[in-house]
N, C-alpha and C. Protein backbone atom coordinates (compact mmCIF):
# COMPACT_ATOMS: atom_id res chain seq x y z
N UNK A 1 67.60 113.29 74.32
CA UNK A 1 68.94 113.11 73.79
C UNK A 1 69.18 111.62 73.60
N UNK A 2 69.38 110.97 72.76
CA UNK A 2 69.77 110.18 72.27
C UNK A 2 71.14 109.74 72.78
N UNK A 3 71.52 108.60 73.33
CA UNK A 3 72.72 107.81 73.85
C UNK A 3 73.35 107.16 73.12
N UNK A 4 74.56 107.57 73.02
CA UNK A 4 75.95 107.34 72.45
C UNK A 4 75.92 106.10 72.57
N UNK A 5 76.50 105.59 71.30
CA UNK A 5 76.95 103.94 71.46
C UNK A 5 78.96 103.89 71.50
N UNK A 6 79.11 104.44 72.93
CA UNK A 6 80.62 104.53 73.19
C UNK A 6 81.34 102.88 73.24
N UNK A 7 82.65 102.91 72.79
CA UNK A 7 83.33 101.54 72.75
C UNK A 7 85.04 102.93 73.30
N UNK A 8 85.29 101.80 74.51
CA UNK A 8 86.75 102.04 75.00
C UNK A 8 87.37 101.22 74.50
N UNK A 9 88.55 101.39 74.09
CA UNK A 9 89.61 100.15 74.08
C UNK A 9 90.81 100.94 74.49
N UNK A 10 92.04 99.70 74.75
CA UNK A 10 93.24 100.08 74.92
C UNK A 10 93.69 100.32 73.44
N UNK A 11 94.51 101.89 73.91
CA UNK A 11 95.46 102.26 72.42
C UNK A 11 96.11 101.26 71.66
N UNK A 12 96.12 101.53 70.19
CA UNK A 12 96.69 100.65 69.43
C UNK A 12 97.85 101.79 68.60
N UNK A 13 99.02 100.95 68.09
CA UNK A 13 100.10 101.51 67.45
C UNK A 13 99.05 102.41 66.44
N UNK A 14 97.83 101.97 65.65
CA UNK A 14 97.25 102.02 64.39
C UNK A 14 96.27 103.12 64.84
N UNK A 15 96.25 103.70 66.24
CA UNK A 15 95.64 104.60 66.36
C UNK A 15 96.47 106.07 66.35
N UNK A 16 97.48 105.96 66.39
CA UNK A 16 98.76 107.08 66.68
C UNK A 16 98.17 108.37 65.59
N UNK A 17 98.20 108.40 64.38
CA UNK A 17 98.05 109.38 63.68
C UNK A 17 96.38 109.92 63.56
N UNK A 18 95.75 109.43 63.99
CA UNK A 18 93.74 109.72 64.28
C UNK A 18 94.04 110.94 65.88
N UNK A 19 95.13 110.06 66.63
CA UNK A 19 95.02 110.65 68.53
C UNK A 19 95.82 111.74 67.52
N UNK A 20 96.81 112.22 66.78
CA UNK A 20 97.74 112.98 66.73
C UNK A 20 96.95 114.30 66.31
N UNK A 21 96.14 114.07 65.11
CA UNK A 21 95.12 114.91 64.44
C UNK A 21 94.32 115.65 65.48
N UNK A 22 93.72 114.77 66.94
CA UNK A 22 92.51 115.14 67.27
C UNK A 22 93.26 115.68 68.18
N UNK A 23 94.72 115.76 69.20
CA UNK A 23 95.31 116.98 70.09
C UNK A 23 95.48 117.80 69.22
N UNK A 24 95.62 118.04 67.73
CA UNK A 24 96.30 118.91 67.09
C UNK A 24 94.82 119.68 66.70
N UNK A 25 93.91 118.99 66.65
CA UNK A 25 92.60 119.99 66.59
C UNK A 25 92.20 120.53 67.76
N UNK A 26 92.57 120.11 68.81
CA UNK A 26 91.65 120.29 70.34
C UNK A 26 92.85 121.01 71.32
N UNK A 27 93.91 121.29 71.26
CA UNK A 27 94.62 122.02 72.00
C UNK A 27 95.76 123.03 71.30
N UNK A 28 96.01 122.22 69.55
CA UNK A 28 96.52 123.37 69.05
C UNK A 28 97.92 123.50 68.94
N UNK A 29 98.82 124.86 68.16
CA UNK A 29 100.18 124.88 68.65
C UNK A 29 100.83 125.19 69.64
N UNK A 30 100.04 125.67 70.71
CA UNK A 30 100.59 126.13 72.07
C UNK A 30 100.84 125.07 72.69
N UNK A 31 100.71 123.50 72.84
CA UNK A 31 100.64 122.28 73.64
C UNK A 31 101.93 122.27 73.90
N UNK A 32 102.70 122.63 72.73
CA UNK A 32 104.44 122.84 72.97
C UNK A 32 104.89 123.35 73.90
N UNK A 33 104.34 124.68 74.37
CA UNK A 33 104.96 125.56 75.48
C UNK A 33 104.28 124.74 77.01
N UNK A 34 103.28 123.88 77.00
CA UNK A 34 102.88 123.77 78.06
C UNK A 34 104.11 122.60 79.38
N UNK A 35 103.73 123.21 80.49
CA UNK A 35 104.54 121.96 81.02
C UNK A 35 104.61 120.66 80.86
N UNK A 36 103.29 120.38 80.83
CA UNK A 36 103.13 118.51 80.74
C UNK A 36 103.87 118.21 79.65
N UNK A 37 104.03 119.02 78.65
CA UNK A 37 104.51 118.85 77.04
C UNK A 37 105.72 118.37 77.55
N UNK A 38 106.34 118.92 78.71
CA UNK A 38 108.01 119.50 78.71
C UNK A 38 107.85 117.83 78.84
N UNK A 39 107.44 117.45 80.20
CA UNK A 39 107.62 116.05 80.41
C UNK A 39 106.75 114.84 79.69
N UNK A 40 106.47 115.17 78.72
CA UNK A 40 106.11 114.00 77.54
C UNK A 40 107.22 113.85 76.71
N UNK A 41 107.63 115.13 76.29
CA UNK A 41 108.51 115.31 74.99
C UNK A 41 109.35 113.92 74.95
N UNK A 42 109.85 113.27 74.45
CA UNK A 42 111.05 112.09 74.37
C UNK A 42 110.65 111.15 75.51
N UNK A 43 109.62 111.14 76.12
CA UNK A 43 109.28 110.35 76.98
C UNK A 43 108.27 109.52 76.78
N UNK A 44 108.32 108.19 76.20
CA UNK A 44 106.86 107.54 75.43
C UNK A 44 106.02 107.06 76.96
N UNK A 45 104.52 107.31 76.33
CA UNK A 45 103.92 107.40 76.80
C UNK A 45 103.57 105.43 76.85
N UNK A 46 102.84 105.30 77.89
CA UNK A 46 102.58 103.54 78.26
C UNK A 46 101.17 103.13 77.36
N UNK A 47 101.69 102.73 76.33
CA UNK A 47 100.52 102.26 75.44
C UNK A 47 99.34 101.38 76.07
N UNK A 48 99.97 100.89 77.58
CA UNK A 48 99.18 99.65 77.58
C UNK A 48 98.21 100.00 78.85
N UNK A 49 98.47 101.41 78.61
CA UNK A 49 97.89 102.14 80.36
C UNK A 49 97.23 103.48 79.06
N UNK A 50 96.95 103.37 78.10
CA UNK A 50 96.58 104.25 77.04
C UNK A 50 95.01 103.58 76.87
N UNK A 51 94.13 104.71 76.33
CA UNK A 51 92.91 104.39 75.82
C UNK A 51 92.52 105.35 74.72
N UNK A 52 91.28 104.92 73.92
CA UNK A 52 91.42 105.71 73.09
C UNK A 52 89.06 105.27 73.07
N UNK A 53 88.72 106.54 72.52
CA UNK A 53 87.18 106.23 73.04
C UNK A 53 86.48 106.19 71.23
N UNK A 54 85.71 105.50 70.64
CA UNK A 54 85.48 105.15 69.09
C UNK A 54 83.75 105.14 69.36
N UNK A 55 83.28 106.38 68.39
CA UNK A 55 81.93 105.88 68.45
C UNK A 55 81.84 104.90 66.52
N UNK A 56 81.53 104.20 66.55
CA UNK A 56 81.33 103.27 65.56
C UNK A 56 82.96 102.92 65.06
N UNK A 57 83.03 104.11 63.77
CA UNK A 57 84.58 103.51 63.71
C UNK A 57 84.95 104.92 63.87
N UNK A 58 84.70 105.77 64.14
CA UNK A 58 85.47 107.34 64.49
C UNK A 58 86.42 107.54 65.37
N UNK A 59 87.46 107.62 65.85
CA UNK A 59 87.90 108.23 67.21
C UNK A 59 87.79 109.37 67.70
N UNK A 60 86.71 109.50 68.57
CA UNK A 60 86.71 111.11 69.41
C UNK A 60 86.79 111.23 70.71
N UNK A 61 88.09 110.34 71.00
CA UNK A 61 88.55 110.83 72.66
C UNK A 61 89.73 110.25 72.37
N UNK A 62 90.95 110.20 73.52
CA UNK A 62 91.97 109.59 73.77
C UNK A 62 92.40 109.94 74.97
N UNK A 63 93.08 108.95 75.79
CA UNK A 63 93.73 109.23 76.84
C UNK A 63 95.40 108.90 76.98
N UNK A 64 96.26 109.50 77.20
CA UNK A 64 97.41 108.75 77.92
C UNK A 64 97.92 108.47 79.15
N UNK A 65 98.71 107.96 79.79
CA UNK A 65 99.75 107.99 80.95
C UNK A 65 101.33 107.52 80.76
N UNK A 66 101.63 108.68 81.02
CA UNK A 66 103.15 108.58 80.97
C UNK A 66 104.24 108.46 82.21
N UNK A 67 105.20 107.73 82.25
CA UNK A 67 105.60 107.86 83.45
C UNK A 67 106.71 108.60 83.85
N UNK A 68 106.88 109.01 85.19
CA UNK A 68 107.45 110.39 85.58
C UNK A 68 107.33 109.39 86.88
N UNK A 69 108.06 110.52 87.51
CA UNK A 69 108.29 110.28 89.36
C UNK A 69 108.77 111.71 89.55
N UNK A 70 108.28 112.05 90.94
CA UNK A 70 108.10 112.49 91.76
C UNK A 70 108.53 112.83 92.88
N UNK A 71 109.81 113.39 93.13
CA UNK A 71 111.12 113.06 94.10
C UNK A 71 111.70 112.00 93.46
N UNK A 72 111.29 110.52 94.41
CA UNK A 72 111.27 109.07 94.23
C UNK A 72 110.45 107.99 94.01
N UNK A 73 109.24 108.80 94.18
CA UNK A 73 107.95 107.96 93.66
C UNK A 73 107.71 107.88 92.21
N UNK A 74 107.52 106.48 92.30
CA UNK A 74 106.78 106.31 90.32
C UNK A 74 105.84 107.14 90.35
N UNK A 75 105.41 107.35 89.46
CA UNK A 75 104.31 108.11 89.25
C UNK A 75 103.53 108.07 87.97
N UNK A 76 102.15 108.47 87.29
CA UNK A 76 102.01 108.55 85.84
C UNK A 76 101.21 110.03 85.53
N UNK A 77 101.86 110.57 84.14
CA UNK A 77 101.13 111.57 83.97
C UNK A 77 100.50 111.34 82.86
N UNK A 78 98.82 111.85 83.61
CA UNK A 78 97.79 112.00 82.45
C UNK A 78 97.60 112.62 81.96
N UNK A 79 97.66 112.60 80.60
CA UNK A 79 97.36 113.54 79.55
C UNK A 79 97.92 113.29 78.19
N UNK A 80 97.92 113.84 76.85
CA UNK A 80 96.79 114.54 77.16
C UNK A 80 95.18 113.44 77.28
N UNK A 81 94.65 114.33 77.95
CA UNK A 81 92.90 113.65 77.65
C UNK A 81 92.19 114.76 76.34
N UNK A 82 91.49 113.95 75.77
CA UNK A 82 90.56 114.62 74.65
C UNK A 82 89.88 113.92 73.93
N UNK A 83 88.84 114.97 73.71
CA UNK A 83 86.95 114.65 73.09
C UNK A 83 87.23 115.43 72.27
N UNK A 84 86.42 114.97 70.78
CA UNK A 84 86.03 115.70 69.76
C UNK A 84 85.38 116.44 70.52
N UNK A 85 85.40 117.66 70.25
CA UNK A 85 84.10 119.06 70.50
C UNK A 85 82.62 118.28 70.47
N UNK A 86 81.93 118.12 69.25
CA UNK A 86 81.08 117.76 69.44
C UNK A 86 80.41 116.41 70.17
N UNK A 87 81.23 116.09 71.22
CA UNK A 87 80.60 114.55 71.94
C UNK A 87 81.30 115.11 72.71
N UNK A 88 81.35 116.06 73.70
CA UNK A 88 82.12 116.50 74.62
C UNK A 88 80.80 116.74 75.46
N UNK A 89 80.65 116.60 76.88
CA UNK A 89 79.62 116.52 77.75
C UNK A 89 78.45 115.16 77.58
N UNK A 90 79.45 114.07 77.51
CA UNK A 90 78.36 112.79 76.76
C UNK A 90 79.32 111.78 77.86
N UNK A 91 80.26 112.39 79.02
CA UNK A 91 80.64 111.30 80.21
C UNK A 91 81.76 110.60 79.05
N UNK A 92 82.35 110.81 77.68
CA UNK A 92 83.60 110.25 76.96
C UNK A 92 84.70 110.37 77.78
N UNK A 93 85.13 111.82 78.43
CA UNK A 93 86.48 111.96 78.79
C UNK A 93 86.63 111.29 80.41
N UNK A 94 85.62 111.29 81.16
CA UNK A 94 85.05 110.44 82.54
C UNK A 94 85.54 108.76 82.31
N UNK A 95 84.88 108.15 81.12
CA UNK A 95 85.07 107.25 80.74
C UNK A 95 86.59 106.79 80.36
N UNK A 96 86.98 107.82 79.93
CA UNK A 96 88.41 107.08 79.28
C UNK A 96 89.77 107.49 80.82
N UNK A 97 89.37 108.42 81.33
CA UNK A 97 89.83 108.20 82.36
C UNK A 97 89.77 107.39 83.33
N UNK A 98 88.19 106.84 83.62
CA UNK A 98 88.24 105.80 84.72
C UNK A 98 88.98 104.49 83.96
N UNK A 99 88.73 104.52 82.90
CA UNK A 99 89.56 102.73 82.32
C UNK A 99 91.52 103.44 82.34
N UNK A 100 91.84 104.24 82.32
CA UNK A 100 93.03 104.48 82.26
C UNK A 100 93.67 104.40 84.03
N UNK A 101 92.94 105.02 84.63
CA UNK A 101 93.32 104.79 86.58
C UNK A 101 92.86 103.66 86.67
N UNK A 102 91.78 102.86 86.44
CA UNK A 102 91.74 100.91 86.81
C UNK A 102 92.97 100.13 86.48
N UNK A 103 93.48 100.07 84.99
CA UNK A 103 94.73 99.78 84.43
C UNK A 103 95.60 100.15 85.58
N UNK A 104 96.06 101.50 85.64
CA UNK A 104 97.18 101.56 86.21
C UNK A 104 97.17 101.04 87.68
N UNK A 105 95.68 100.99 88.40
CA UNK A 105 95.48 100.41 90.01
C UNK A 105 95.94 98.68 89.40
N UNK A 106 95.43 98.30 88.36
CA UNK A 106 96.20 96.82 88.69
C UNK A 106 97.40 96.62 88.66
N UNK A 107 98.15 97.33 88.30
CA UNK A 107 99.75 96.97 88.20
C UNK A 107 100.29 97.07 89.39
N UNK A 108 100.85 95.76 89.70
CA UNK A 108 101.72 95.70 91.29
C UNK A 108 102.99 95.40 91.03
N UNK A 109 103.90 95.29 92.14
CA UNK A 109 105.28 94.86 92.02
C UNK A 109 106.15 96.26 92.35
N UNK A 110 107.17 96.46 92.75
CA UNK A 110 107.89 97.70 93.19
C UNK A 110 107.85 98.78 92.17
N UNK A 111 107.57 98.53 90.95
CA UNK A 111 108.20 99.66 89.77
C UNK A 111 106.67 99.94 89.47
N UNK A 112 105.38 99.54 90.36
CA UNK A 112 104.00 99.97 89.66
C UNK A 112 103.95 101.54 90.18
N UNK A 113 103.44 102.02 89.59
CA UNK A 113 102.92 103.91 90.07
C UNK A 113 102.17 103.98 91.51
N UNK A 114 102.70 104.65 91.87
CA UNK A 114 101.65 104.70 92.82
C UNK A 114 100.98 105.67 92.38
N UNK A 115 100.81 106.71 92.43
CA UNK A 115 99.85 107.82 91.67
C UNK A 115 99.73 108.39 90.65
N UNK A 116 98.84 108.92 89.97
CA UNK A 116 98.69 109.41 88.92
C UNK A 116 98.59 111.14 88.88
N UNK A 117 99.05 112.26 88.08
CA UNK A 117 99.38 113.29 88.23
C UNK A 117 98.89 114.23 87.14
N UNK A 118 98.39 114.79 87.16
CA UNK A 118 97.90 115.89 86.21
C UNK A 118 97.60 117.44 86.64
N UNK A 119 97.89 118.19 85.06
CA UNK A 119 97.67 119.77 85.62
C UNK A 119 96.42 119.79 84.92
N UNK A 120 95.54 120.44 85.72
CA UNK A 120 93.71 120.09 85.08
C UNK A 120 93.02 120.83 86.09
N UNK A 121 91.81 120.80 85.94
CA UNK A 121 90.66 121.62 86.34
C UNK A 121 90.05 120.82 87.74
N UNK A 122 90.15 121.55 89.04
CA UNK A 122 89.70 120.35 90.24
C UNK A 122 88.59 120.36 89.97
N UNK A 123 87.48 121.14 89.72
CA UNK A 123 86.12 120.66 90.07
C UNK A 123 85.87 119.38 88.58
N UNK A 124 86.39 119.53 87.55
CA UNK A 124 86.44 118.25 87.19
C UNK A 124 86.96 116.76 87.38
N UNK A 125 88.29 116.97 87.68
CA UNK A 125 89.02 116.10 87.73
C UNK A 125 88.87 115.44 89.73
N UNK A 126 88.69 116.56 90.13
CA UNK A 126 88.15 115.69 91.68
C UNK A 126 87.13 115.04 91.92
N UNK A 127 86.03 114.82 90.88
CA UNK A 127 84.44 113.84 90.66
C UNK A 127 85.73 112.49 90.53
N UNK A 128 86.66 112.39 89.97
CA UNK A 128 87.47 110.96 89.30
C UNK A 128 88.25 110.97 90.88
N UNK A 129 88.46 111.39 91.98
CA UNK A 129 89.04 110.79 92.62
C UNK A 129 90.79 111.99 92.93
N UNK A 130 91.34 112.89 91.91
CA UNK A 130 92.35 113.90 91.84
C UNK A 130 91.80 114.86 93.36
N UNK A 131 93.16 114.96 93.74
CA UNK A 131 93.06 116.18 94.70
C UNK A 131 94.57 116.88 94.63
N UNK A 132 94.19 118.16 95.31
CA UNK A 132 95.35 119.36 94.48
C UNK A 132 96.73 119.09 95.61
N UNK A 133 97.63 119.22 94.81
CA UNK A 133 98.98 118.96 95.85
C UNK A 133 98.91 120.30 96.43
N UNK A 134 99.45 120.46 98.05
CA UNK A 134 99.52 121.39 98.58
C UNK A 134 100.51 122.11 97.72
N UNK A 135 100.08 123.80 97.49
CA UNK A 135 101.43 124.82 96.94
C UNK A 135 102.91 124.21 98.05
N UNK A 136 103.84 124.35 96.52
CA UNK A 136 105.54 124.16 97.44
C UNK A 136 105.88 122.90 97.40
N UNK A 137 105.10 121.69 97.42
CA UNK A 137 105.56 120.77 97.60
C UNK A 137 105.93 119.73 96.57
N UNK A 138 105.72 120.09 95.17
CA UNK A 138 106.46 119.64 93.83
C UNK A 138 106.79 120.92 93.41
N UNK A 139 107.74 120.25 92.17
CA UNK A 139 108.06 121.51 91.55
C UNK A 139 108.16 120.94 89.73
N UNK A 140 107.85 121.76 88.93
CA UNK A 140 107.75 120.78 87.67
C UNK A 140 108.74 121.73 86.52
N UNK A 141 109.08 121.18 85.68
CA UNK A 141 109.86 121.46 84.90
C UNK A 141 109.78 122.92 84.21
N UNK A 142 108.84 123.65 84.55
CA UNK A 142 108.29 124.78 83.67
C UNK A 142 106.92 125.88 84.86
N UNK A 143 106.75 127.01 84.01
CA UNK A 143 105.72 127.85 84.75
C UNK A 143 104.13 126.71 84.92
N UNK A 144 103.79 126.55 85.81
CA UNK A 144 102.68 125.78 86.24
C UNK A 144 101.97 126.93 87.48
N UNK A 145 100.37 126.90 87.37
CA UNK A 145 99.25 127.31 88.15
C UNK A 145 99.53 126.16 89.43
N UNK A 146 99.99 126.27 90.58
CA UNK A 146 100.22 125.36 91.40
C UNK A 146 99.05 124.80 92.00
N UNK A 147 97.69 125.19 91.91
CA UNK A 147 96.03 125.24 92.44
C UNK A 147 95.99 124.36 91.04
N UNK A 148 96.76 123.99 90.36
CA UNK A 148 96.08 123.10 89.14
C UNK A 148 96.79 121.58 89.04
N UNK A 149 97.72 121.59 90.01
CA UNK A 149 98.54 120.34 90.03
C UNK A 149 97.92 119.29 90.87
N UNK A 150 97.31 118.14 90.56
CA UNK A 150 96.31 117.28 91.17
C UNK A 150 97.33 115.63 90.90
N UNK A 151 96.65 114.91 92.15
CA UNK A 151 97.38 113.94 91.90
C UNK A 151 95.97 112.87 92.26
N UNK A 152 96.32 111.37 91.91
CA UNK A 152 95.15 110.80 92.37
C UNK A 152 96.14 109.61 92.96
N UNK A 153 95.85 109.04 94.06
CA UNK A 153 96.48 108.14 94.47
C UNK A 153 95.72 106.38 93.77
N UNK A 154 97.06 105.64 93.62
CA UNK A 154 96.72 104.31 93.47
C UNK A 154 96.88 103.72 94.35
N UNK A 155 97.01 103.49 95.32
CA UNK A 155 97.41 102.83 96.26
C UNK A 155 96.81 103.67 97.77
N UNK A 156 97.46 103.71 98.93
CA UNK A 156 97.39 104.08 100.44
C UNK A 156 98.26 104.97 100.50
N UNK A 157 99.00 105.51 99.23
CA UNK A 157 100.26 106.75 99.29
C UNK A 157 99.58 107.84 99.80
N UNK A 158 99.52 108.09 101.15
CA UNK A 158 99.27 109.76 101.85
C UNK A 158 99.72 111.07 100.87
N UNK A 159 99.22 112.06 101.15
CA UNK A 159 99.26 113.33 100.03
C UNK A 159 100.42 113.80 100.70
N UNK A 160 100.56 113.53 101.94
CA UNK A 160 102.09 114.35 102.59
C UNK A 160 103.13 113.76 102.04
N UNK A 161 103.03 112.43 101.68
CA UNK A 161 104.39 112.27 100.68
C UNK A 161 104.83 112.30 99.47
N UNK A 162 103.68 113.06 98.47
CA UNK A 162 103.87 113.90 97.32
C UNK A 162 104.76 114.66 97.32
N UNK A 163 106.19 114.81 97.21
CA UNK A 163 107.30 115.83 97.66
C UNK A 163 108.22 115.59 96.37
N UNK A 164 108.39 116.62 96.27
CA UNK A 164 109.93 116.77 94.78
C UNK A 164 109.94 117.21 93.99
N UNK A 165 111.09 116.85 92.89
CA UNK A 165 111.01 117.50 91.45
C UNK A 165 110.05 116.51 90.55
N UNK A 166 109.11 116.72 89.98
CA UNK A 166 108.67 115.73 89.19
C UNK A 166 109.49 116.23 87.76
N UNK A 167 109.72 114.54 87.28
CA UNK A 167 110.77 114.25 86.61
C UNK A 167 110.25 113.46 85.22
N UNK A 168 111.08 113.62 84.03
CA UNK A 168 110.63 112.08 83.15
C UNK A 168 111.04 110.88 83.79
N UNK A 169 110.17 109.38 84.04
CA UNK A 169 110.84 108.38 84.01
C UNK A 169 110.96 107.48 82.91
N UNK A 170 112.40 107.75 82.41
CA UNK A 170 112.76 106.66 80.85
C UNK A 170 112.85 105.77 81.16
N UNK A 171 113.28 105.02 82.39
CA UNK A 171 113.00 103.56 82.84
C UNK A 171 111.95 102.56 82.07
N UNK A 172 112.61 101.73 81.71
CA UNK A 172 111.56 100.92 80.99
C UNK A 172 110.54 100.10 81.37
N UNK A 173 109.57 100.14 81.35
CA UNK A 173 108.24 99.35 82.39
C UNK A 173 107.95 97.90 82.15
């Protein structure tokens, strides 16, 4: 097999309608009904905590993080993540996730995230560092698989204080 010549970068305004095409090929019209949707909707996502994965000049991945909290904790939610189909199992979506959790581990100061939050698959998303919030102890805007709600810590934030409504945060960063 022949090795990908992958290039990450941080999202650009000029990438918006390429990322828009490739969720709209890769997850479809149902993305609407999903929860994470609920808390994206009107909630812009942090361009500068965004990646997007380009083999030559193509785009076939993207990542976001959006911010939300958690009771009272900052927080960021990832998603969506996505690979073109065909470069999917080539370590793209691994990749654009680890540069999206480094970003957000450097940001300090009281208003930085402490964790990052996603509804996703554990045996994938726990190789990156995600582990599943105990059932009961968030609650999210919509029907959610509670065995699918994973959080990854940035910081020394203990999993026992994952507690609340997770929320949009419109606060400006």
């Amino acid at each position: 097999m022949t090795e990908l010549s992958i290039t990450t970068l941080p999202e650009k305004p000029s990438d918006d309608a390429a990322i828009e095409r490739l969720v709209t090929r890769t997850f479809g019209p149902g993305r609407f009904a999903r929860t994470a949707f609920r808390l994206r909707e009107g909630n812009p996502h942090r361009r500068d905590l965004s990646f997007t994965a380009y083999i030559g000049t193509m785009l076939v991945g993207s990542v976001r993080l959006t911010p939300i909290t958690i009771g009272e904790m900052k927080a960021l939610l990832l998603g969506p993540l996505t690979v073109e189909p065909p470069f999917r199992s080539h370590g793209i979506g691994r990749r654009l996730v680890d540069c999206a959790l480094e970003a957000a581990r450097a940001e300090t100061g009281p208003d930085a995230a402490r964790l990052v939050m996603l509804v996703g698959d554990e045996p994938y998303y726990g190789r990156m560092g995600f582990q599943r919030v105990p059932p009961g102890k968030v609650s999210l805007p919509g029907p959610v698989d509670p065995h699918r709600v994973l959080v990854c810590p940035l910081d020394d934030t203990p999993l026992d204080q994952v507690v609340g409504a997770v929320r949009k945060d419109l606060t400006p960063a």
